[in-house]
Protein backbone atom coordinates (compact mmCIF):
# COMPACT_ATOMS: atom_id res chain seq x y z
CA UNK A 1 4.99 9.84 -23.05
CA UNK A 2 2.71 8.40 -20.33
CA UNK A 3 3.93 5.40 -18.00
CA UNK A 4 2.55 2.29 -18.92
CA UNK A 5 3.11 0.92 -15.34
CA UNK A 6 0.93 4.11 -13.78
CA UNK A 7 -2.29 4.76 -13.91
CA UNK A 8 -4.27 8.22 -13.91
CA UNK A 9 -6.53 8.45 -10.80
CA UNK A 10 -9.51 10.97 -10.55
CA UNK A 11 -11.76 10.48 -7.47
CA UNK A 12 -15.18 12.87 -7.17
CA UNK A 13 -18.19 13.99 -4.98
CA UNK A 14 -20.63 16.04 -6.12
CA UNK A 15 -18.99 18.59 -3.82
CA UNK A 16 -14.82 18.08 -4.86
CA UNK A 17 -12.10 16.55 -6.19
CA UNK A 18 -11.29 14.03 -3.56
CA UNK A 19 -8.13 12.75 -5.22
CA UNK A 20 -6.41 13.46 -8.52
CA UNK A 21 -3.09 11.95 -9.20
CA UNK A 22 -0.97 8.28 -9.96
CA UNK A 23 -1.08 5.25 -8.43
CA UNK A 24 -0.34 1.49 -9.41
CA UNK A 25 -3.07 -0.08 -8.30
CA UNK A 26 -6.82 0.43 -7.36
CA UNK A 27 -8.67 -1.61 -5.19
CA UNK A 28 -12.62 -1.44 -4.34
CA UNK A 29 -15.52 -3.72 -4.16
CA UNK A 30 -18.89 -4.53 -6.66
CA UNK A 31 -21.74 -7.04 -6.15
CA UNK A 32 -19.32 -10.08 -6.81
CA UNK A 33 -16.34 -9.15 -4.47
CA UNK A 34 -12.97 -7.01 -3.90
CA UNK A 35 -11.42 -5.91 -6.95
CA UNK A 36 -7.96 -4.51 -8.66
CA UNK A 37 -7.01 -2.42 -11.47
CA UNK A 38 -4.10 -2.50 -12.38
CA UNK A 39 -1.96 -0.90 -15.25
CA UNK A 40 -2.89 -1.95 -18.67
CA UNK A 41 -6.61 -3.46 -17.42
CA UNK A 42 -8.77 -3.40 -20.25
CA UNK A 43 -11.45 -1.02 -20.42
CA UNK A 44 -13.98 -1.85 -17.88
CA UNK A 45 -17.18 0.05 -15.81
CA UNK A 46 -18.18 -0.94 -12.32
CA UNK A 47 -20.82 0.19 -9.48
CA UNK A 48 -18.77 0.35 -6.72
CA UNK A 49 -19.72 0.24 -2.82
CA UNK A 50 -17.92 0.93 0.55
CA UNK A 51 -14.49 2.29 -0.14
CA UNK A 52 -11.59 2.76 -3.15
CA UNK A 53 -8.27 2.02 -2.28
CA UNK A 54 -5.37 3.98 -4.04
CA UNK A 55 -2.34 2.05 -4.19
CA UNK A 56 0.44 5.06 -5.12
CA UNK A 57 3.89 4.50 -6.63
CA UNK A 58 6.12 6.03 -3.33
CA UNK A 59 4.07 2.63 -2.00
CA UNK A 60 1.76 4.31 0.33
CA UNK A 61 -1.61 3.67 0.53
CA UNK A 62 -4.84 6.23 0.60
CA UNK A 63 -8.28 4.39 1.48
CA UNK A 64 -11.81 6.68 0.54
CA UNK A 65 -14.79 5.24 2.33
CA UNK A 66 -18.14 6.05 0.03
CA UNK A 67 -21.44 4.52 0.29
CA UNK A 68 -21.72 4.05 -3.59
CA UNK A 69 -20.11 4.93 -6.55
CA UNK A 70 -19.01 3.98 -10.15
CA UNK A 71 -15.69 3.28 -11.59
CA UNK A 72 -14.26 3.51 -15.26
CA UNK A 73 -11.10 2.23 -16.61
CA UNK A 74 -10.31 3.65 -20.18
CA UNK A 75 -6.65 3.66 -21.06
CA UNK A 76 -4.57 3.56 -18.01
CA UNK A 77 -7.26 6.44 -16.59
CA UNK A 78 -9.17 5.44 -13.71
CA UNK A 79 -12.17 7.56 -13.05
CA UNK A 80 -14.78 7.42 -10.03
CA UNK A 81 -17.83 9.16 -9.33
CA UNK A 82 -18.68 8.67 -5.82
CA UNK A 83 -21.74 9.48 -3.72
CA UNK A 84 -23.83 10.55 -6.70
CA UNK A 85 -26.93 9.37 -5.32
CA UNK A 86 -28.76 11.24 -2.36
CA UNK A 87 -27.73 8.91 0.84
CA UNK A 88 -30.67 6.27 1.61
C-alpha cells in the first residue's frame, strides 16, 4: 500500500527522465508566486517557470532549473513536463 505522507515524483525533457522517485514536498513557481505540494494536495495543474524543487524523505534537497514547464498533481503523483516548448 502506497505512503500517504510520500509523494510519486516524475520529472521530464523531451530528451530524459530527469528525476523519477519520492519526495515530501515539491516546490516551484507559476504566474502568482512560489508554490508547495505536499502529500494529500488535491488534484491540481500548473505552468510552471524557473526551477522545481524536490524535497526527498532522507531530507535532502534536489533543485532542476527549467525555463518552462507544467506540473500535475493527481493522487499523491506529481508529474512535470519541462522544456516542452522550443527555447525563445
Amino acid at each position: 500500500m502506497p505512503n500517504p505522507l510520500i509523494l510519486s515524483v516524475i520529472i521530464k525533457n523531451p530528451d530524459a527522465i530527469l528525476y523519477e522517485g519520492s519526495a515530501t514536498a515539491v516546490t516551484s513557481i507559476n504566474e502568482k508566486g512560489v508554490f508547495d505540494i505536499l502529500p494529500e494536495h488535491n488534484n491540481f495543474i500548473s505552468v510552471i517557470k524557473q526551477h522545481v524543487i524536490i524535497h526527498k524523505p532522507d531530507k535532502s534537497v534536489q533543485e532542476i532549473p527549467c525555463r518552462e514547464g507544467v506540473l500535475r498533481v493527481e493522487n499523491n503523483v506529481v508529474k512535470i513536463f519541462i522544456d516542452i516548448s522550443p527555447a525563445k
